[in-house]
Protein backbone atom coordinates (compact mmCIF):
# COMPACT_ATOMS: atom_id res chain seq x y z
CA UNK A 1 28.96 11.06 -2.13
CA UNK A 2 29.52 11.86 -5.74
CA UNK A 3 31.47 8.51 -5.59
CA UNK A 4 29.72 6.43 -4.57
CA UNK A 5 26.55 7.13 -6.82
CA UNK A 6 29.00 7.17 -9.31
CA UNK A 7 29.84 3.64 -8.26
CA UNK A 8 26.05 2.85 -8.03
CA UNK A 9 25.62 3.48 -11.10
CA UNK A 10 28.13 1.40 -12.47
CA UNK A 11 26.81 -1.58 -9.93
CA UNK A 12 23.33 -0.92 -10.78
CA UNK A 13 23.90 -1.38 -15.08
CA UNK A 14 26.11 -4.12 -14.66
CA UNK A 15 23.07 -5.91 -12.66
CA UNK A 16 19.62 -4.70 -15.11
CA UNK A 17 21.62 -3.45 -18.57
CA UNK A 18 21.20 -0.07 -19.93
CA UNK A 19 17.46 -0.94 -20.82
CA UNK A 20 16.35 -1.10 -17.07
CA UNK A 21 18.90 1.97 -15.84
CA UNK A 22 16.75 3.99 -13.80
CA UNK A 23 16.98 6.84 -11.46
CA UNK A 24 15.33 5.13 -8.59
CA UNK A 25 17.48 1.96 -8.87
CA UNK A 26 20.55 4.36 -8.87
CA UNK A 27 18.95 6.40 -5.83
CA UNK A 28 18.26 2.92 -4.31
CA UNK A 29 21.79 1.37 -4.68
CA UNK A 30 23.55 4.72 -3.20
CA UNK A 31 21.04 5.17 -0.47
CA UNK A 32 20.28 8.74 -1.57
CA UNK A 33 16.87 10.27 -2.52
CA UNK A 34 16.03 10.00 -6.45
CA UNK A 35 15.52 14.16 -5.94
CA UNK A 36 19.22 14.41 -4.89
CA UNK A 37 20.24 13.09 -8.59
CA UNK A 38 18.06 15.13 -10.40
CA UNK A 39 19.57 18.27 -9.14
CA UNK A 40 22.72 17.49 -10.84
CA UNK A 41 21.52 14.93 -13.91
CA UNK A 42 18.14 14.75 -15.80
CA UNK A 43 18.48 11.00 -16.19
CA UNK A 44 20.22 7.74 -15.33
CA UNK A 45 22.00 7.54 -19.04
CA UNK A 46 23.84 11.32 -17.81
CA UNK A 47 24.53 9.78 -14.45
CA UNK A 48 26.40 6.99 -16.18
CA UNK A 49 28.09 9.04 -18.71
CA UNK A 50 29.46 11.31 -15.73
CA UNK A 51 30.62 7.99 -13.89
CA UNK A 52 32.50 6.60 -17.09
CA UNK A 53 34.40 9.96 -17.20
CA UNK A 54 35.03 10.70 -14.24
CA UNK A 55 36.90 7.27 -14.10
CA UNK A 56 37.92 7.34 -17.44
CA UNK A 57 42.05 7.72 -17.97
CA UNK A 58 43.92 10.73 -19.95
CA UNK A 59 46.94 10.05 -21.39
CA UNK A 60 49.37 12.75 -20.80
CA UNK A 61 52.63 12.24 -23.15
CA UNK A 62 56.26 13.10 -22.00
CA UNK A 63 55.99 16.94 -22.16
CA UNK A 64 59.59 17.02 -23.57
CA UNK A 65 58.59 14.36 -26.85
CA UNK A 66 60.84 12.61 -26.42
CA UNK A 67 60.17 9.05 -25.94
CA UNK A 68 57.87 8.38 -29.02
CA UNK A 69 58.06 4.60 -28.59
CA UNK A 70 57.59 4.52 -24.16
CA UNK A 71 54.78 7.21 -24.65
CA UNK A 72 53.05 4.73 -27.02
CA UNK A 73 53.47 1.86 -24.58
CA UNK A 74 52.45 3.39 -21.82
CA UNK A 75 49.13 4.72 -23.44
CA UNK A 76 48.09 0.71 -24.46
CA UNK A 77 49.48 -0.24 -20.78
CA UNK A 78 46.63 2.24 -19.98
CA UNK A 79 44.16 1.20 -22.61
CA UNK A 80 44.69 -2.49 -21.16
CA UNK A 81 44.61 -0.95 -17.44
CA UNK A 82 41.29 0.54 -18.24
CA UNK A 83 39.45 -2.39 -20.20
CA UNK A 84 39.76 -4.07 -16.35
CA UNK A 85 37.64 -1.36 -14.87
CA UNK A 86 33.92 -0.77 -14.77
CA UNK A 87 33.38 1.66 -16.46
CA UNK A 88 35.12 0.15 -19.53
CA UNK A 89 32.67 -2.75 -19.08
CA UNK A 90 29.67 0.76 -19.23
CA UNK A 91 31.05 1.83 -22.44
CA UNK A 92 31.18 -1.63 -24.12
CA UNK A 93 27.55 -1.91 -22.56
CA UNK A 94 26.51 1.50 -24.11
CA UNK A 95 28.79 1.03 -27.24
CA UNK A 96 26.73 -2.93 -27.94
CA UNK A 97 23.60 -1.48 -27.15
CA UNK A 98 24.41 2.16 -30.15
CA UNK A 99 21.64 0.89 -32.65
CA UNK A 100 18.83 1.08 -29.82
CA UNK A 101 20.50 3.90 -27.89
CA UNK A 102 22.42 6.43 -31.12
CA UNK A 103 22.22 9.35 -29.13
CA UNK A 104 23.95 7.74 -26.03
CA UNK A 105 26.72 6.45 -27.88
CA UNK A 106 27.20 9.47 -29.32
CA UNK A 107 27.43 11.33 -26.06
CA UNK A 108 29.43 8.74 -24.97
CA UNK A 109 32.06 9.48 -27.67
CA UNK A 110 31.72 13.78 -27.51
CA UNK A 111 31.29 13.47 -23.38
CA UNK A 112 34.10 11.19 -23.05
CA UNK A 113 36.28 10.38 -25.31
CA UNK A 114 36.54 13.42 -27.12
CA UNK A 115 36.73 15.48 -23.78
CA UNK A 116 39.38 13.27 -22.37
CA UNK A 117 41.67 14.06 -25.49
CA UNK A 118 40.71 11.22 -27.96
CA UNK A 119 41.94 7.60 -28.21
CA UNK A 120 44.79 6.74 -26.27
CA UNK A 121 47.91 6.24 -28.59
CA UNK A 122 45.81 9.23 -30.73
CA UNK A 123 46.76 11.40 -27.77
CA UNK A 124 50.36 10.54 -28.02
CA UNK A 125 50.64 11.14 -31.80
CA UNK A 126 49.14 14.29 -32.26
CA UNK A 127 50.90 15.40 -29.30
CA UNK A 128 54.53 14.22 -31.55
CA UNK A 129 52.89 15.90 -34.42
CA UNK A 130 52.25 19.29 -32.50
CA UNK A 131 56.02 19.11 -31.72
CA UNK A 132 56.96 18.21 -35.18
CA UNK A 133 58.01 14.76 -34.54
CA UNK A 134 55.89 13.24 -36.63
CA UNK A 135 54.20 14.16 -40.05
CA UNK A 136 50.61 14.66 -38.78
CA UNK A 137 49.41 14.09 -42.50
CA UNK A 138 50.62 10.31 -41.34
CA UNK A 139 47.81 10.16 -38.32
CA UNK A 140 44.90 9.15 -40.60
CA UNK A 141 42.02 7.24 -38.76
CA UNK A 142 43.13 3.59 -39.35
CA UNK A 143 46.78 4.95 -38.10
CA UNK A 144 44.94 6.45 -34.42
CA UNK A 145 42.76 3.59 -34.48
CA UNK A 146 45.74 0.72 -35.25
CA UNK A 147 46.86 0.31 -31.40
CA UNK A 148 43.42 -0.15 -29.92
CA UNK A 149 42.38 -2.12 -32.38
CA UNK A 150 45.16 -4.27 -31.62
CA UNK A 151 44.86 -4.49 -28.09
CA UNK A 152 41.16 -4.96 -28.30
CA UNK A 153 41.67 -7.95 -31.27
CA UNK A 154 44.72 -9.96 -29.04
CA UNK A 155 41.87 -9.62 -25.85
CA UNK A 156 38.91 -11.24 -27.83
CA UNK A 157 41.35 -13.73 -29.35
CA UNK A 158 43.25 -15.19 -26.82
CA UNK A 159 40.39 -14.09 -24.05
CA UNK A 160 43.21 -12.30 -22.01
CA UNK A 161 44.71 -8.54 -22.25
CA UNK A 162 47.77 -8.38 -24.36
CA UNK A 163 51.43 -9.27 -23.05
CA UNK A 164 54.27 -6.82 -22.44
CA UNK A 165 55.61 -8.60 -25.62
CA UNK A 166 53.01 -8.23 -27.69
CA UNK A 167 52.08 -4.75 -26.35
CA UNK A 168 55.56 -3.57 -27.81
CA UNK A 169 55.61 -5.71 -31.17
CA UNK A 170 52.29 -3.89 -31.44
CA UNK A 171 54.04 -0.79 -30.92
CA UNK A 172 57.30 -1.53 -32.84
CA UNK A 173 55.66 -3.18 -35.97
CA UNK A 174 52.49 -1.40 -36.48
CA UNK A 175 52.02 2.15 -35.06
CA UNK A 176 55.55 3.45 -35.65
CA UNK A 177 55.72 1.88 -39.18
CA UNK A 178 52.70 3.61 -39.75
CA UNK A 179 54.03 7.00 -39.09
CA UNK A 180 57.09 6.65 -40.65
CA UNK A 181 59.62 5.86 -37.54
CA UNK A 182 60.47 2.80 -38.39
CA UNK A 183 61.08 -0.74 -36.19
CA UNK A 184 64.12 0.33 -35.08
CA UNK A 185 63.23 3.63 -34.47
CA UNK A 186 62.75 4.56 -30.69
């Protein structure tokens, strides 16, 4: 059940936009009574936040640290995975609409992102940096932010998710430069 409310929800912003979000369209949409969602949320912004992270991925390095340069590439394989889903399209709906709607974005950020671990290749770093692999005095916020930003610039620019090629010169050229591992470093 929790599903497929959870999938309502999704159906049912992508349809009337965050604005028009309401309890009884969500109800409607997963053919449950509007009473049976406010025993577990108190409104239709909480029942989308719990649908974007329920479905939203964790990226869980190689416990042994010892593939820097595949642990990066999986996490944007991920990242690029996830920008397909849903609930990515929920977040970019909540994250174009942050001027009308602060304190969703922000709950977006601390309910989600923050609770699944941070920003994908983020994850992956500080994990390296926990295990002394990398200086973590070298993960400043343009460094955790370089590989999204990447993926997410190549998407809008050439209107498709990044290549395996480019996915790796990312990787190879700008996030392990940036911590001090080098191109050639792997």
């Amino acid at each position: 059940m929790l599903r497929c409310i959870h999938e309502a929800v999704l159906a049912e912003l992508a349809e009337v936009g965050l604005g028009r979000l309401t309890m009884e369209g969500i109800a409607r949409r997963a053919r449950t009574a509007k009473t049976s969602l406010y025993r577990r949320w108190s409104s239709p912004h909480d029942v989308l936040l719990d649908a974007i992270h329920s479905e939203h991925p964790e990226e869980v390095p190689s416990p042994s640290a010892d593939d820097l340069r595949g642990d990066l590439l999986r996490a944007l394989r991920q990242l690029v995975e996830w920008t397909r889903s849903p609930t990515a399209a929920a977040a970019a709906a909540i994250l174009a609409e942050r001027k009308r709607y602060p304190e969703l974005a922000a709950a977006l950020y601390e309910r989600v992102f923050d609770a699944r671990g941070g920003r994908f290749t983020l994850t992956v770093l500080r994990h390296y940096a926990a295990r002394g692999h990398i200086d973590p005095a070298l993960i400043t916020p343009v460094v955790a932010d370089i590989g999204e930003a990447l993926v997410l610039k190549h998407s809008l620019d050439a209107d498709a998710p990044p290549s395996e090629e480019t996915l790796a010169a990312i990787v190879d050229q700008a996030i392990l430069p940036a911590v001090g591992r080098g191109r050639a470093a792997r």
